[in-house]
N, C-alpha and C. Protein backbone atom coordinates (compact mmCIF):
# COMPACT_ATOMS: atom_id res chain seq x y z
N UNK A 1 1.50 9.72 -37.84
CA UNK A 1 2.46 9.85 -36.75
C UNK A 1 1.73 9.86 -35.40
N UNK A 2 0.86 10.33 -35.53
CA UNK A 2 0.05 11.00 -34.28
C UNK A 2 -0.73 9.50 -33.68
N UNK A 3 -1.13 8.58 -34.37
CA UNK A 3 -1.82 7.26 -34.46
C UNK A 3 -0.60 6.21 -33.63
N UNK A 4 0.98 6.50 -34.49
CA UNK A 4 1.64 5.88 -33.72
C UNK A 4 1.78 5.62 -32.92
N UNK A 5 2.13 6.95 -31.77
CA UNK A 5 2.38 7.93 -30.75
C UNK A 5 1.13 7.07 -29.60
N UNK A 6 -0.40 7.29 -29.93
CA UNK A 6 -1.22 6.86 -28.90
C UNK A 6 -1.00 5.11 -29.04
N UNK A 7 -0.26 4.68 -30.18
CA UNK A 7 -0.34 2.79 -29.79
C UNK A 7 0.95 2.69 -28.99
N UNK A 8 2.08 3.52 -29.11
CA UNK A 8 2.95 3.33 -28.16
C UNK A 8 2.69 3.58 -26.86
N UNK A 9 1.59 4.58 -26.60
CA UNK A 9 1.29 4.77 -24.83
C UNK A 9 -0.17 3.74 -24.82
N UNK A 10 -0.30 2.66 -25.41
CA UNK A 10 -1.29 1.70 -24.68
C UNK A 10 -0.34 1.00 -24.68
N UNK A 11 0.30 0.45 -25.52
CA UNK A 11 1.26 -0.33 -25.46
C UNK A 11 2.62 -0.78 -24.03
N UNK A 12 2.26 0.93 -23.35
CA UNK A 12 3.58 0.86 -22.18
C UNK A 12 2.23 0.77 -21.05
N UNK A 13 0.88 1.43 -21.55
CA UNK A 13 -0.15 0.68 -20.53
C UNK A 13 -0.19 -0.48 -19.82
N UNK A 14 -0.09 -1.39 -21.46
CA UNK A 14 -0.68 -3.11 -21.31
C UNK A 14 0.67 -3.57 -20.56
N UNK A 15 1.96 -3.18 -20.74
CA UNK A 15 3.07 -3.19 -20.56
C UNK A 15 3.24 -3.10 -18.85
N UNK A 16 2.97 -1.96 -18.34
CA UNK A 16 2.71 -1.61 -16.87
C UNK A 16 2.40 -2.64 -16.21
N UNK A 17 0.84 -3.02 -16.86
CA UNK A 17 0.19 -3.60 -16.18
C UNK A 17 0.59 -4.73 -15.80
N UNK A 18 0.62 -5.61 -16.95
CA UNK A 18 1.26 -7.09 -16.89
C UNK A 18 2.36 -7.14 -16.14
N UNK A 19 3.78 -6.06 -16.44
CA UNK A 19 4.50 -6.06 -15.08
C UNK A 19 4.73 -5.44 -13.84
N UNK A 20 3.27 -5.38 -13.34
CA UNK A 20 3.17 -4.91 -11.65
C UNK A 20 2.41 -6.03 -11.33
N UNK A 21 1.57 -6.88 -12.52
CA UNK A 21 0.84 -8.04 -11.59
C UNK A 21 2.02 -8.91 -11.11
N UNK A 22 2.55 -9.18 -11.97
CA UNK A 22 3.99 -10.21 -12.33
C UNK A 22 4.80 -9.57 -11.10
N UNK A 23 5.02 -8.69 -10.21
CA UNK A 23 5.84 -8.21 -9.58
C UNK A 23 4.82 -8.66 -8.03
N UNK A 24 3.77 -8.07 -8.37
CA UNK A 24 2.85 -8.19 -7.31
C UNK A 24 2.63 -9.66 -7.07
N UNK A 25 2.69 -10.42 -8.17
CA UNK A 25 2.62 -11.99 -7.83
C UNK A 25 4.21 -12.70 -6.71
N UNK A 26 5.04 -12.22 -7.49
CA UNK A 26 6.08 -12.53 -6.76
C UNK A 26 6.40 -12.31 -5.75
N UNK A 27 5.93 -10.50 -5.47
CA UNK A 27 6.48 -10.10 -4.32
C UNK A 27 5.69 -10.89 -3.14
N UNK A 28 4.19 -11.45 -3.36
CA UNK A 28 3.28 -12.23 -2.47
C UNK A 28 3.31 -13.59 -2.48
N UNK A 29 4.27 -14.08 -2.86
CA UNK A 29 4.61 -15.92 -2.82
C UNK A 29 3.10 -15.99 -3.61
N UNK A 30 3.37 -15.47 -5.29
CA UNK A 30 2.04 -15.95 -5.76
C UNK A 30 1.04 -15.52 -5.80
N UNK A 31 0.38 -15.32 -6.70
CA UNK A 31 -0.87 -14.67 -6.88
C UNK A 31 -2.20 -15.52 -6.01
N UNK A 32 -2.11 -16.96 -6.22
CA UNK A 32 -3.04 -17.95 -4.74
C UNK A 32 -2.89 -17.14 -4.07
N UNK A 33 -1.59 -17.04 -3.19
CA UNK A 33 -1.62 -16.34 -1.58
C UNK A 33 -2.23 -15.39 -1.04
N UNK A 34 -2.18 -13.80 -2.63
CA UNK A 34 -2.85 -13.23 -2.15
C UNK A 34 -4.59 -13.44 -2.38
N UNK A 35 -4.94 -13.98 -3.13
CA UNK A 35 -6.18 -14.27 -3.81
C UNK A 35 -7.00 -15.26 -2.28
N UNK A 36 -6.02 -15.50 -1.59
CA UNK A 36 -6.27 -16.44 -0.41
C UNK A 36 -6.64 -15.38 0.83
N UNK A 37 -6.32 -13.93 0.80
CA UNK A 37 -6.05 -13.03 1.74
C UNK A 37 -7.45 -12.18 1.27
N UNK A 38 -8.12 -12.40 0.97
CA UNK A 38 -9.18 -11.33 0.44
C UNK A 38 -10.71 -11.75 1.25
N UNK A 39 -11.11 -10.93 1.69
CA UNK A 39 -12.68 -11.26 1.76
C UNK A 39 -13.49 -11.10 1.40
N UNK A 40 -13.16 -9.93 0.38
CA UNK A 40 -14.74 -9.99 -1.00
C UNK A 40 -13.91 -9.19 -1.66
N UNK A 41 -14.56 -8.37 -2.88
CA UNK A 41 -13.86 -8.46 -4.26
C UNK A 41 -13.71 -6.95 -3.96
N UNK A 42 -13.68 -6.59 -2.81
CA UNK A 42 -12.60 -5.27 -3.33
C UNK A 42 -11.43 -4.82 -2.03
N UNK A 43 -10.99 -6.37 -2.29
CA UNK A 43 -9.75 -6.59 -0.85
C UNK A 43 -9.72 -5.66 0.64
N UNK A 44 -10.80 -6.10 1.30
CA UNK A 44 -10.88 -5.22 2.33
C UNK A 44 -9.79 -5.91 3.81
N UNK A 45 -9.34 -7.10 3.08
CA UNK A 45 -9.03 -8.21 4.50
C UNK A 45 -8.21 -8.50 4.38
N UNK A 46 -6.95 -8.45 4.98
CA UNK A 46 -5.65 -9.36 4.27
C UNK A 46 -5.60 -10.29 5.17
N UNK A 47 -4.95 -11.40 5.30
CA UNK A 47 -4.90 -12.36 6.19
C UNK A 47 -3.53 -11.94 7.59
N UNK A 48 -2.37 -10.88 6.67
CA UNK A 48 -1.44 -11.02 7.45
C UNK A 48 -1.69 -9.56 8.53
N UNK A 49 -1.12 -10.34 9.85
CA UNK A 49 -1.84 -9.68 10.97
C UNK A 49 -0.79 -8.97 11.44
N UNK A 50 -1.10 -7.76 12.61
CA UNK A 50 0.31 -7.20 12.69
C UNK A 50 0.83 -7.38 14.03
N UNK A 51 2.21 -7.63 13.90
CA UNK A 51 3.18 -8.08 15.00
C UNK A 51 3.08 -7.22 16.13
N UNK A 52 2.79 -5.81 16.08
CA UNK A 52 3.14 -4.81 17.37
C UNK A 52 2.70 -3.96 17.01
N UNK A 53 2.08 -3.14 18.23
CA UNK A 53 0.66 -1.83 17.83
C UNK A 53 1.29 -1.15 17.28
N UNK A 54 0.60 0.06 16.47
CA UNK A 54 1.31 1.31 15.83
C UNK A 54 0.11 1.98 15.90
N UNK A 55 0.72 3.82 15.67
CA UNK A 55 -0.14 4.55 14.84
C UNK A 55 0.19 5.27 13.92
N UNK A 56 -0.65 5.07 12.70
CA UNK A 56 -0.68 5.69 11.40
C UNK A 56 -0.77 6.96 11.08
N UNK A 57 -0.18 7.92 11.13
CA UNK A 57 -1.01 9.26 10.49
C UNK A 57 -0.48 9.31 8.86
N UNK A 58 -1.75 9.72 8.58
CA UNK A 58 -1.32 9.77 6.75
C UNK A 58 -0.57 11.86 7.20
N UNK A 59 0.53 11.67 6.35
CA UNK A 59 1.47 12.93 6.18
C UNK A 59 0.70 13.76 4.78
N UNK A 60 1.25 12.80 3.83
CA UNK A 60 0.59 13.59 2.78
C UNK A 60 -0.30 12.57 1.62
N UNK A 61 -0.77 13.12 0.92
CA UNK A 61 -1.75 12.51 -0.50
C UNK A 61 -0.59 12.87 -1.99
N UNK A 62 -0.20 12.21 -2.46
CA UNK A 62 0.27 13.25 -4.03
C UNK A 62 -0.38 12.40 -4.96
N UNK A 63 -0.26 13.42 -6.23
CA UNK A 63 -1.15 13.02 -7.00
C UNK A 63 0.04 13.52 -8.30
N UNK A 64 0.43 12.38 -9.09
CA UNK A 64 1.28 12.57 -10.58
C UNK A 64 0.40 12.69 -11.67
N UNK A 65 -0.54 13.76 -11.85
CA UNK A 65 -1.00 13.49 -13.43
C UNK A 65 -0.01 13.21 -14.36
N UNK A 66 0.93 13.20 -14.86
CA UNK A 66 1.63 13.26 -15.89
C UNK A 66 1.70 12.01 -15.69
N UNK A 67 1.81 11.44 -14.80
CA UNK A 67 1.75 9.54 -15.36
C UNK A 67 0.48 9.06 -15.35
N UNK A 68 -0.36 9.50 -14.54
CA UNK A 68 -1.63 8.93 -14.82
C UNK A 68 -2.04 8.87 -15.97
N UNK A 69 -1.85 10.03 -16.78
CA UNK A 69 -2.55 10.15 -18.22
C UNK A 69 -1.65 9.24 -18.92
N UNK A 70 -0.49 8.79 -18.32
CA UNK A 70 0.70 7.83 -19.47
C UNK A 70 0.17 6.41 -19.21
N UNK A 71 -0.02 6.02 -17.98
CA UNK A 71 -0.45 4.50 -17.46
C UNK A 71 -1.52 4.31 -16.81
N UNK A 72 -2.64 4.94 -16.44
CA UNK A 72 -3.57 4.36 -16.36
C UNK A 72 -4.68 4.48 -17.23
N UNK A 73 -5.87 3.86 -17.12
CA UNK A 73 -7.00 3.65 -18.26
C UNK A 73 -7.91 4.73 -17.80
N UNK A 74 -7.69 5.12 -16.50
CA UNK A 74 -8.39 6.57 -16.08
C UNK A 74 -7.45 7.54 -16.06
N UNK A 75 -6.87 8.47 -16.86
CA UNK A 75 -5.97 9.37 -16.41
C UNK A 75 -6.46 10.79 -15.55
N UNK A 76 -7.71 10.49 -15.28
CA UNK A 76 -8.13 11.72 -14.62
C UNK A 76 -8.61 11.05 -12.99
N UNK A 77 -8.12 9.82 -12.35
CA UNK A 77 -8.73 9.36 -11.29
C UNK A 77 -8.23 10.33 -10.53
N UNK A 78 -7.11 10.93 -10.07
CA UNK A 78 -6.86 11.89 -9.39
C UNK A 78 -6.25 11.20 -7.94
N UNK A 79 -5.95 11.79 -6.46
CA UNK A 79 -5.52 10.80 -5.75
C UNK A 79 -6.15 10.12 -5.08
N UNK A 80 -5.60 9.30 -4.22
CA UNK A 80 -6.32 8.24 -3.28
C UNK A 80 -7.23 8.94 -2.76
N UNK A 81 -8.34 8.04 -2.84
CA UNK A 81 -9.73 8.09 -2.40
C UNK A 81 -9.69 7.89 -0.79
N UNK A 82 -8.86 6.83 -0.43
CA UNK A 82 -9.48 6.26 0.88
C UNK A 82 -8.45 7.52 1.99
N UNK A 83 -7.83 8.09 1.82
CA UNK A 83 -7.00 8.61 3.32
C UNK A 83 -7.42 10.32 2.57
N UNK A 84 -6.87 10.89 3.88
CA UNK A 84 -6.87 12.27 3.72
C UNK A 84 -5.48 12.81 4.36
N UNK A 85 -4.82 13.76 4.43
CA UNK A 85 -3.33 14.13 5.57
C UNK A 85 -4.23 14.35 6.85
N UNK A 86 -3.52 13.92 7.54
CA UNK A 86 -3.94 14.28 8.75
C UNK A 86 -4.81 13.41 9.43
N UNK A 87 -5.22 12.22 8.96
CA UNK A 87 -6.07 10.80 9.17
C UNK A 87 -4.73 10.30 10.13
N UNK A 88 -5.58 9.78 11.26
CA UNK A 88 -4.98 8.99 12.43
C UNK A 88 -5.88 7.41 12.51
N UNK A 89 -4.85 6.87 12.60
CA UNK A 89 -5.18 5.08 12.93
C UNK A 89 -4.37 5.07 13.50
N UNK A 90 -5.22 3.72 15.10
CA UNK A 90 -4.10 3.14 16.13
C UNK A 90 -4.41 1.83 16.22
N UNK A 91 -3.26 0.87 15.47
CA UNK A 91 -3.89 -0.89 15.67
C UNK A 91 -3.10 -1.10 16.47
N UNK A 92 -4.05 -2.60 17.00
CA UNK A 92 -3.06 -3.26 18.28
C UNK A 92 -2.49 -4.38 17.39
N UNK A 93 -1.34 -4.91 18.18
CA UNK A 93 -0.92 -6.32 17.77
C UNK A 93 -1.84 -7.31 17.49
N UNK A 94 -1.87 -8.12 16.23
CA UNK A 94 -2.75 -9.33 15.87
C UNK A 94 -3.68 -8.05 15.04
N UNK A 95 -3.99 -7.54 15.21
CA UNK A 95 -5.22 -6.97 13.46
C UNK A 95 -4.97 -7.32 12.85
N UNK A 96 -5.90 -7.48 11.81
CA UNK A 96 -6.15 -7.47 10.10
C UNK A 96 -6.74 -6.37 9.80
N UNK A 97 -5.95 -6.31 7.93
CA UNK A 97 -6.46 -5.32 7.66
C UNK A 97 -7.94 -4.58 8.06
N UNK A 98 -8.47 -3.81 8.69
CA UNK A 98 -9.62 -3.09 8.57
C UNK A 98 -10.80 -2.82 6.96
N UNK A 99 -11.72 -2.98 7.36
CA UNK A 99 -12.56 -2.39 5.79
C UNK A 99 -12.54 -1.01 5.62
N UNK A 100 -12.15 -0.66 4.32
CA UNK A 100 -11.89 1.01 4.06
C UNK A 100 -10.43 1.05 3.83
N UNK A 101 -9.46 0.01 4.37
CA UNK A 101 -7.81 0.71 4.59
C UNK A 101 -7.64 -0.37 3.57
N UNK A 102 -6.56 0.68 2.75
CA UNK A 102 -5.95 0.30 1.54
C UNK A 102 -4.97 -1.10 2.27
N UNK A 103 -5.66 -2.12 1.48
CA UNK A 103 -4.52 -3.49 1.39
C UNK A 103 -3.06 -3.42 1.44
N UNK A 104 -2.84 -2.83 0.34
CA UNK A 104 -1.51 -2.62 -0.24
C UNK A 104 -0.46 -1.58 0.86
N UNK A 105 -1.04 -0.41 1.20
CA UNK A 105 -0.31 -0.28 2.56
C UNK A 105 -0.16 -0.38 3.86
N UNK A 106 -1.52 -1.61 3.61
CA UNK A 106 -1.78 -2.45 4.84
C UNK A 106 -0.02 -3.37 4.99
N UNK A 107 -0.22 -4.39 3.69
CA UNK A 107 1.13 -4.98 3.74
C UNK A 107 2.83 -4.11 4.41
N UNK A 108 2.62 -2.76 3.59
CA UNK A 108 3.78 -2.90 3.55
C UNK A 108 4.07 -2.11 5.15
N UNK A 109 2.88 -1.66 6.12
CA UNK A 109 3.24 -1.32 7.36
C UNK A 109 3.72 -2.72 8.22
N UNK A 110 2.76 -3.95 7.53
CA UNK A 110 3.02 -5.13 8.27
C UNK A 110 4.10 -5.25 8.39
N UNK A 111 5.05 -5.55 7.08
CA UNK A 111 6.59 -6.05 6.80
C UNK A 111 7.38 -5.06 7.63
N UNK A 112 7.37 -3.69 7.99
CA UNK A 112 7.53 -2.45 8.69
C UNK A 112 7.92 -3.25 10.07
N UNK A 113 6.45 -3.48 10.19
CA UNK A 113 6.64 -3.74 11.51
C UNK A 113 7.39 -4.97 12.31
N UNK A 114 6.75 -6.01 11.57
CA UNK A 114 7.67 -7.22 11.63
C UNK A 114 9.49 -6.84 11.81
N UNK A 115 9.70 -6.56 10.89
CA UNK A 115 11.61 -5.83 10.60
C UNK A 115 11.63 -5.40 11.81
N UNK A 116 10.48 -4.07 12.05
CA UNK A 116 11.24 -3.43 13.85
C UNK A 116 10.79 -4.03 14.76
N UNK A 117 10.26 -5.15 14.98
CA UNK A 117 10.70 -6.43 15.67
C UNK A 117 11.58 -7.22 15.89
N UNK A 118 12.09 -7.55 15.16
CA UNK A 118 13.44 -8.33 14.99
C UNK A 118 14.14 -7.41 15.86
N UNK A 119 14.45 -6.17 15.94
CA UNK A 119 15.54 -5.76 16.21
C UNK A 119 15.50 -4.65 17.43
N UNK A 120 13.97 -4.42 17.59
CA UNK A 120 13.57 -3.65 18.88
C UNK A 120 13.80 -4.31 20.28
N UNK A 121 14.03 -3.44 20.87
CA UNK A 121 14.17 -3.81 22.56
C UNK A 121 12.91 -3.28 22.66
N UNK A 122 12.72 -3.95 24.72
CA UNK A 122 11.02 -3.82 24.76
C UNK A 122 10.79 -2.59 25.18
N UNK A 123 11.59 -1.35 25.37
CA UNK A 123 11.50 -0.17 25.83
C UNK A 123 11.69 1.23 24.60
N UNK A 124 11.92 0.51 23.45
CA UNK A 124 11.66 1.01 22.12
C UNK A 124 10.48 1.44 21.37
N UNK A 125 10.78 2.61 21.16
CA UNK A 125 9.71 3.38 20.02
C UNK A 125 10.32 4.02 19.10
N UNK A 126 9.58 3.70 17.88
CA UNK A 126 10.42 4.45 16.90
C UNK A 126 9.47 4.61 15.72
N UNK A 127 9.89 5.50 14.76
CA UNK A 127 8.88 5.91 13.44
C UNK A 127 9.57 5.81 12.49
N UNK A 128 8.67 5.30 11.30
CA UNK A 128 8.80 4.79 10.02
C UNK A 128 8.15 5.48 9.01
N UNK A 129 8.82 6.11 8.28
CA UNK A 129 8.24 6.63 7.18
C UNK A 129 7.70 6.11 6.08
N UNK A 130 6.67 5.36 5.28
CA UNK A 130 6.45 4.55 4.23
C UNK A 130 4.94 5.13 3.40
N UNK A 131 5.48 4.34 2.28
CA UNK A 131 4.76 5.15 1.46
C UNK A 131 4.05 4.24 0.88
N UNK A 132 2.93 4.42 0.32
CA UNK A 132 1.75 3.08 -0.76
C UNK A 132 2.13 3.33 -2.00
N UNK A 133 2.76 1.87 -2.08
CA UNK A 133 3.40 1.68 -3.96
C UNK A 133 2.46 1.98 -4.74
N UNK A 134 1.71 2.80 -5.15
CA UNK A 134 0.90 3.42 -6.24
C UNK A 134 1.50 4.91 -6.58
N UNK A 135 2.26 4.30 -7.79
CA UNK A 135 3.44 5.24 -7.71
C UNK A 135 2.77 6.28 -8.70
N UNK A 136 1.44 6.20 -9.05
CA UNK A 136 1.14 7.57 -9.44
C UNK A 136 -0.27 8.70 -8.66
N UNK A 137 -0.12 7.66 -7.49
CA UNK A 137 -0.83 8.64 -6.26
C UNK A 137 -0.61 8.16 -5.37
N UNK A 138 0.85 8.36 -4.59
CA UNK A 138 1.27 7.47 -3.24
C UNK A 138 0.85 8.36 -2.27
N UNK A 139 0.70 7.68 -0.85
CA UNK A 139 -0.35 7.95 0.43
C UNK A 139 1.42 8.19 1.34
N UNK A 140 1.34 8.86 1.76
CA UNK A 140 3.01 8.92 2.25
C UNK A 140 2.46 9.10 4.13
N UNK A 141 2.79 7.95 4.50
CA UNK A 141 2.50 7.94 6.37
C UNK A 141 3.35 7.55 6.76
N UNK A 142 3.18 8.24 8.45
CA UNK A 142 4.30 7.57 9.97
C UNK A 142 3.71 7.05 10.40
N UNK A 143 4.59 6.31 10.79
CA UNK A 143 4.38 5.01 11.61
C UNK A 143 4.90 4.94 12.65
N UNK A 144 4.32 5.02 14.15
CA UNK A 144 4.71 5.39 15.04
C UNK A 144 4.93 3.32 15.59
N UNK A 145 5.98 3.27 16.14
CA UNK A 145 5.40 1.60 16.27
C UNK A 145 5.74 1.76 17.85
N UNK A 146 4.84 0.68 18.43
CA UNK A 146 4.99 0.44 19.85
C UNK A 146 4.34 -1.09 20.76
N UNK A 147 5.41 -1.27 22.02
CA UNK A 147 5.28 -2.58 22.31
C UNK A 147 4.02 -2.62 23.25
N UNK A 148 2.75 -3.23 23.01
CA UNK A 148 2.06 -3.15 24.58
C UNK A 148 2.24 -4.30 25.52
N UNK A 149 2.34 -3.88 26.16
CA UNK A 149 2.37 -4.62 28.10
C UNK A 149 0.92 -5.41 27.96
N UNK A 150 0.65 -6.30 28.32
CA UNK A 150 -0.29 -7.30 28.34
C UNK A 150 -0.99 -6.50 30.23
């Protein structure tokens, strides 16, 4: 029984995995695109740049053991390595990702920001709450966004 039990939790492992690449492929027009966005092999660079300055403060770190030990191949990695609470970043319009800053919520401040573009006036500031899809140690930051004057 007990033998079962551990082939069913590799099984929702291999399972995971295959569908977050498959998600991650799609959600990036394709696995090329992003494979096109990288500058060495531990994605420090994304290609997509950002529309309008912001600043970052990481809020909080969490950390889900109870899924780690279910889906990943390390269940003891514990949380994100790269931020701490209380970490401040201020990019201007046009950056790329930085080396050290997680890719993945590199993207999703981009798309952030882009959206409160569309719909900001030029005397607008406003904050965004978002979180890094690593849904078993998400990085939870504001996003302060703002227009600069040339």
């Amino acid at each position: 029984m007990e033998l079962f039990v551990k082939q069913q939790i590799m099984n929702r492992r291999h399972f995971c995995k295959i569908a977050s690449l498959a998600v991650g492929a799609l959600g990036m027009n394709g696995v090329s695109a992003f494979a096109a966005g990288r500058s060495d092999s531990k994605h420090t660079a994304m290609t997509m740049p950002l529309v309008n300055g912001c600043r970052v403060t990481v809020l909080r770190r969490e950390c889900h053991l109870d899924l780690q030990a279910l889906f990943l191949d390390d269940p003891d990695s514990g949380p994100c390595e790269l931020f701490k609470s209380g970490d401040d970043f201020t990019f201007s319009a046009g950056e790329r990702c930085p080396a050290g800053f997680c890719p993945r919520l590199w993207e999703m401040i981009c798309s952030a920001m882009a959206s409160h573009l569309k719909c900001a006036t030029p005397n607008d500031q406003s904050t965004v709450i978002l979180s890094c899809p690593d849904g078993t140690r998400p990085v939870i930051v504001r996003v302060d966004s703002f227009h600069e004057h040339p």
